[in-house]
N, C-alpha and C. Protein backbone atom coordinates (compact mmCIF):
# COMPACT_ATOMS: atom_id res chain seq x y z
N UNK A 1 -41.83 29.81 -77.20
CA UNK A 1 -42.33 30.85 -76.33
C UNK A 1 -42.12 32.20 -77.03
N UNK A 2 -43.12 33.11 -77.13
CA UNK A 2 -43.36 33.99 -78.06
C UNK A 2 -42.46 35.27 -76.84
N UNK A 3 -41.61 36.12 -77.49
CA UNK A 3 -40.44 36.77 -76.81
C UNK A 3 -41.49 38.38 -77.13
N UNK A 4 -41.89 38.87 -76.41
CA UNK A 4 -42.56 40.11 -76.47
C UNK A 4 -42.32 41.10 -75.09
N UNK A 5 -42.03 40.56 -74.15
CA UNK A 5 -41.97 41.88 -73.07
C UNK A 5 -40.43 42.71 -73.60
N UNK A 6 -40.34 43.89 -73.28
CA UNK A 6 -39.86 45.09 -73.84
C UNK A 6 -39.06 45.42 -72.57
N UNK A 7 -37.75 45.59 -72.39
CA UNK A 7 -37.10 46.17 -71.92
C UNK A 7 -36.15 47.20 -72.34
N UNK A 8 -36.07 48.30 -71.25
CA UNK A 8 -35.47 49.66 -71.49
C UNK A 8 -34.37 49.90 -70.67
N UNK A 9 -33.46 50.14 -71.21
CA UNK A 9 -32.34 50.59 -70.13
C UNK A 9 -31.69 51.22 -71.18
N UNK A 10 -30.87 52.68 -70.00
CA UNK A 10 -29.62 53.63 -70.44
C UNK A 10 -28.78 53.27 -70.27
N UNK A 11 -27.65 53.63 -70.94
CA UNK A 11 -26.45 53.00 -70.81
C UNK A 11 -25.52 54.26 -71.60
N UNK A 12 -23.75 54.26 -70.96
CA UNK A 12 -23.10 55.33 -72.06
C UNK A 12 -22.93 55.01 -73.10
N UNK A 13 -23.32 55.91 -74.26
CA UNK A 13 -22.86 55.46 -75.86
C UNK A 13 -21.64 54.49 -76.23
N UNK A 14 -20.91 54.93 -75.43
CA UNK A 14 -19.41 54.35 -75.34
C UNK A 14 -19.32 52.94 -76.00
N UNK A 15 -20.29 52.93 -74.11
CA UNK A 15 -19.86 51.31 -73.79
C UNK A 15 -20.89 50.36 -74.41
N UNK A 16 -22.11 50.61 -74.71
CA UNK A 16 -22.86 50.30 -75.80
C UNK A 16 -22.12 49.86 -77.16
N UNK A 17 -21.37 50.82 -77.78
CA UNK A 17 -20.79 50.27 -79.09
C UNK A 17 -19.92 49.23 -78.92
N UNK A 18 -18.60 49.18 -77.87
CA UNK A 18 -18.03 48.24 -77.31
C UNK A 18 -18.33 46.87 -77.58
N UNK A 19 -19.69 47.25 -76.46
CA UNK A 19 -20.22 45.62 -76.07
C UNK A 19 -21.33 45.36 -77.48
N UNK A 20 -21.96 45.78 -78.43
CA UNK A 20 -22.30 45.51 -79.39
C UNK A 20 -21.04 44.95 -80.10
N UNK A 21 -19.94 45.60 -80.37
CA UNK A 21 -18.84 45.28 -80.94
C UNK A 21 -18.65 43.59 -80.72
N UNK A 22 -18.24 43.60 -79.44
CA UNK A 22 -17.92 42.43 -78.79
C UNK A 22 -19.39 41.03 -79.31
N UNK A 23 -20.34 41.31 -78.96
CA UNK A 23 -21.35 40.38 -79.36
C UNK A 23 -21.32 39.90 -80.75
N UNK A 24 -21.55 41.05 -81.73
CA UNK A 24 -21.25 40.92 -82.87
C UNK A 24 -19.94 39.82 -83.22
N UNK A 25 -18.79 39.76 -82.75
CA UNK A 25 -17.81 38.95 -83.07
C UNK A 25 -17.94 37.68 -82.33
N UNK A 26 -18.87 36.97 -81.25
CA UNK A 26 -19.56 36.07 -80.94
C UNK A 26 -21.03 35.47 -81.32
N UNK A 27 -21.24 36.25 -82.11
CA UNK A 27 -22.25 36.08 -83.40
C UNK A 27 -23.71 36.34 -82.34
N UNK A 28 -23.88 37.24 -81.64
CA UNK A 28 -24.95 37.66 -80.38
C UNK A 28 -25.50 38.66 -80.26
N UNK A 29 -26.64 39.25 -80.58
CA UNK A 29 -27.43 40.19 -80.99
C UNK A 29 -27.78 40.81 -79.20
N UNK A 30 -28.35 41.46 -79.44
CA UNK A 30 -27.99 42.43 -77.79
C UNK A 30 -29.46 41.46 -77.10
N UNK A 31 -30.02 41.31 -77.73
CA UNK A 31 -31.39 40.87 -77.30
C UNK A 31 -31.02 39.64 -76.85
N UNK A 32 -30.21 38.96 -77.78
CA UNK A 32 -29.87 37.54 -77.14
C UNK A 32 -28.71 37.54 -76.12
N UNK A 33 -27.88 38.61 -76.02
CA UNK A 33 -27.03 38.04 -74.63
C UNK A 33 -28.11 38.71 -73.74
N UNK A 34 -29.29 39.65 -73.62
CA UNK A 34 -29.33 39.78 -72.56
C UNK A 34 -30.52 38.65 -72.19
N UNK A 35 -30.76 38.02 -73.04
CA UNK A 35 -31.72 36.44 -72.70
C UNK A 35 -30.58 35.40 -72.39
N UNK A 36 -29.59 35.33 -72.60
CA UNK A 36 -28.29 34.69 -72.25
C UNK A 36 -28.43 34.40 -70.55
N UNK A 37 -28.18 36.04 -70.40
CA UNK A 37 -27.75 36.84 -68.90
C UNK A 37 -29.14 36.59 -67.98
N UNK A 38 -30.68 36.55 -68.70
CA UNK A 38 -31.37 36.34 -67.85
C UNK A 38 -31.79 34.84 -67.44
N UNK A 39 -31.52 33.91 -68.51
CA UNK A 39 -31.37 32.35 -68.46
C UNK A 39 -30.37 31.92 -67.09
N UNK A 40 -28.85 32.61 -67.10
CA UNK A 40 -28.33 31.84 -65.87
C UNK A 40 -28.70 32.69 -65.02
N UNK A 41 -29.11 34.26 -64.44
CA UNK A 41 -29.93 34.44 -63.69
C UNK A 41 -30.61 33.74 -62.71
N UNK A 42 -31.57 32.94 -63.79
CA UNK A 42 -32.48 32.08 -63.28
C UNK A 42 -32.04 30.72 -62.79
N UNK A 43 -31.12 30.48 -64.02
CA UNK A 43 -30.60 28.89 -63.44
C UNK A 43 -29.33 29.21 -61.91
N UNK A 44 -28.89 30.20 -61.57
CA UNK A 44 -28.09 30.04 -60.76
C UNK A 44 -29.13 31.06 -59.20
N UNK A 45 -29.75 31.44 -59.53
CA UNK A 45 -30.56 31.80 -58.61
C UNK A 45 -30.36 33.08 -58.11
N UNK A 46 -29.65 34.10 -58.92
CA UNK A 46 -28.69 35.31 -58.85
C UNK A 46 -27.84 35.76 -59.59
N UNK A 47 -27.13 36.68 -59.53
CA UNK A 47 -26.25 37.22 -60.56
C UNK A 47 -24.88 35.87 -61.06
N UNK A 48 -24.81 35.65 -62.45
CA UNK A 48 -24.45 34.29 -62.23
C UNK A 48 -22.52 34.69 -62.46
N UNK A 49 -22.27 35.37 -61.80
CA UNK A 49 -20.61 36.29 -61.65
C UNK A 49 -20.87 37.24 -60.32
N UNK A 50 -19.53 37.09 -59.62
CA UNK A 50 -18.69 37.31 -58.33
C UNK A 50 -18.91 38.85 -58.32
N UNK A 51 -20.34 39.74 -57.85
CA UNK A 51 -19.97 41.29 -57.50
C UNK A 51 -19.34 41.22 -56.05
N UNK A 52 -17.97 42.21 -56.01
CA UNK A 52 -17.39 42.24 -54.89
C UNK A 52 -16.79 43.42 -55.20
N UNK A 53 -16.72 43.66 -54.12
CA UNK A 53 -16.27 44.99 -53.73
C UNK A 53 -14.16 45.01 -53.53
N UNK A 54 -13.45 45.63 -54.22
CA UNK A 54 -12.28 44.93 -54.24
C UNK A 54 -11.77 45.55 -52.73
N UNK A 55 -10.82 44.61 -52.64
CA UNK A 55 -9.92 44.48 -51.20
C UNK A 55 -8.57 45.35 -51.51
N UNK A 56 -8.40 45.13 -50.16
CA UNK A 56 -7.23 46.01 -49.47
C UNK A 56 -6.24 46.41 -50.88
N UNK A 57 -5.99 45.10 -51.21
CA UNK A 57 -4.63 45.01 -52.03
C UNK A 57 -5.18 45.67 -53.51
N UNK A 58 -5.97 45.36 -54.00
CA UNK A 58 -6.91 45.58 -55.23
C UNK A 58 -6.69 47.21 -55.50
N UNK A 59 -7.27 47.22 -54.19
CA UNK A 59 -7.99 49.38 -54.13
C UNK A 59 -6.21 49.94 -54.43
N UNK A 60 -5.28 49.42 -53.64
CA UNK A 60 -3.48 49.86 -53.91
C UNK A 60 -2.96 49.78 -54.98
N UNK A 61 -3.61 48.80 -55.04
CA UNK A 61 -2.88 48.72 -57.02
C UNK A 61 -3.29 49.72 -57.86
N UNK A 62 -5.18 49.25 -57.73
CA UNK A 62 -5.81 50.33 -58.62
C UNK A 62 -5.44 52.18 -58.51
N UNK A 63 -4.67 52.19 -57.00
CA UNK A 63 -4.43 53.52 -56.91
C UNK A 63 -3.25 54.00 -57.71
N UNK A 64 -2.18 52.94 -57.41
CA UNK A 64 -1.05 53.12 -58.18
C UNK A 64 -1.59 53.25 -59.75
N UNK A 65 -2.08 52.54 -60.30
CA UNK A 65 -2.25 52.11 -61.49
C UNK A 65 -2.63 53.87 -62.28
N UNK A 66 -3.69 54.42 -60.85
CA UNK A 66 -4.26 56.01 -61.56
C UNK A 66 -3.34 56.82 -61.34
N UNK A 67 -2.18 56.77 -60.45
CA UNK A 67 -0.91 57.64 -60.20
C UNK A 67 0.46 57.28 -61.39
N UNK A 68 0.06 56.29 -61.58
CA UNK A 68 1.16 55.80 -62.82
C UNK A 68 2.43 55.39 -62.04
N UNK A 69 2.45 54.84 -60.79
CA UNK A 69 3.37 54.29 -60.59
C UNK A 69 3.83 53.04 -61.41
N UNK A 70 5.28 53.10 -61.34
CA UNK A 70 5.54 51.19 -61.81
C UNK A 70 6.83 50.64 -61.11
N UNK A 71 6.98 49.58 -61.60
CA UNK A 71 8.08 48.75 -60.72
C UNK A 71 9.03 48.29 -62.05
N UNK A 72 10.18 48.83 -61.74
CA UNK A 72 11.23 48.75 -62.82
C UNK A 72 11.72 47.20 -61.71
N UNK A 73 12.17 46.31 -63.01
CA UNK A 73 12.82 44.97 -62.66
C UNK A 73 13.47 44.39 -64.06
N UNK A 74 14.44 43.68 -63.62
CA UNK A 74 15.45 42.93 -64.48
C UNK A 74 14.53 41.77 -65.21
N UNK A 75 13.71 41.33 -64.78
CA UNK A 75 13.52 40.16 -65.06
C UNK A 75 12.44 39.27 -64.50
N UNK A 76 11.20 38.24 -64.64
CA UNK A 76 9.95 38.40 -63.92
C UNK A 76 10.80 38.01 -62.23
N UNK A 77 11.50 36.97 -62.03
CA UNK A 77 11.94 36.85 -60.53
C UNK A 77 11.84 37.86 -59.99
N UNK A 78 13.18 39.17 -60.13
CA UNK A 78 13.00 40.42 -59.27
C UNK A 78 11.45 41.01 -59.36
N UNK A 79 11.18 40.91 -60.78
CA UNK A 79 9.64 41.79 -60.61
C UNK A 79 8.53 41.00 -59.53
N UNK A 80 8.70 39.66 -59.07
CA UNK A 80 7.69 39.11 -58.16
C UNK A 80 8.19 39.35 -57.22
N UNK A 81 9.68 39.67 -56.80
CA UNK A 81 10.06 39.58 -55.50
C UNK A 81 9.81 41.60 -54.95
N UNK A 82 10.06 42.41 -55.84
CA UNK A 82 9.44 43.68 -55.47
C UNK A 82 8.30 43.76 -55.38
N UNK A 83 7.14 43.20 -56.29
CA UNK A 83 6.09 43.15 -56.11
C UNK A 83 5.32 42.24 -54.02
N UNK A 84 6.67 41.68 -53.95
CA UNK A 84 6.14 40.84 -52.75
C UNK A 84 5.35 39.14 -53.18
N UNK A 85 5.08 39.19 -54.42
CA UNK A 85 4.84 38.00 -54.67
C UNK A 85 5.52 36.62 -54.86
């Protein structure tokens, strides 16, 4: 099947080199993961990975995480038991 329709999309420079980076060391040219990405697309009937919106606990962490909180512990036990886990 002769591969000719043309797609365009922006994206930040950034994250472009990144994810070229990344392909490149899986031996995957940008053209082919995004024929990758549109193959299970199709075979799964939708985005073929979990978009969700994160929860309660997620959004707390991630807040801490931008405040730089942390949890000083002896050892992983205490660190699961402050953590609550």
């Amino acid at each position: 099947m002769a591969r000719s329709a043309m797609i365009r999309a922006r994206t930040e420079p950034g994250l472009k080199t990144e994810v070229e980076r990344i392909f490149h060391k899986l031996g995957l040219s940008c053209s082919e993961a995004i024929n990758l990405f549109f193959a299970q697309v199709t075979l799964k009937k939708g985005i073929p990975f979990d978009v969700l919106l994160p929860g309660r606990t997620t959004l707390k962490a991630m807040k801490e995480v931008e405040e730089r909180k942390s949890v000083k512990a002896k050892d992983l036990n205490d660190l699961f038991n402050k953590l609550g886990i």
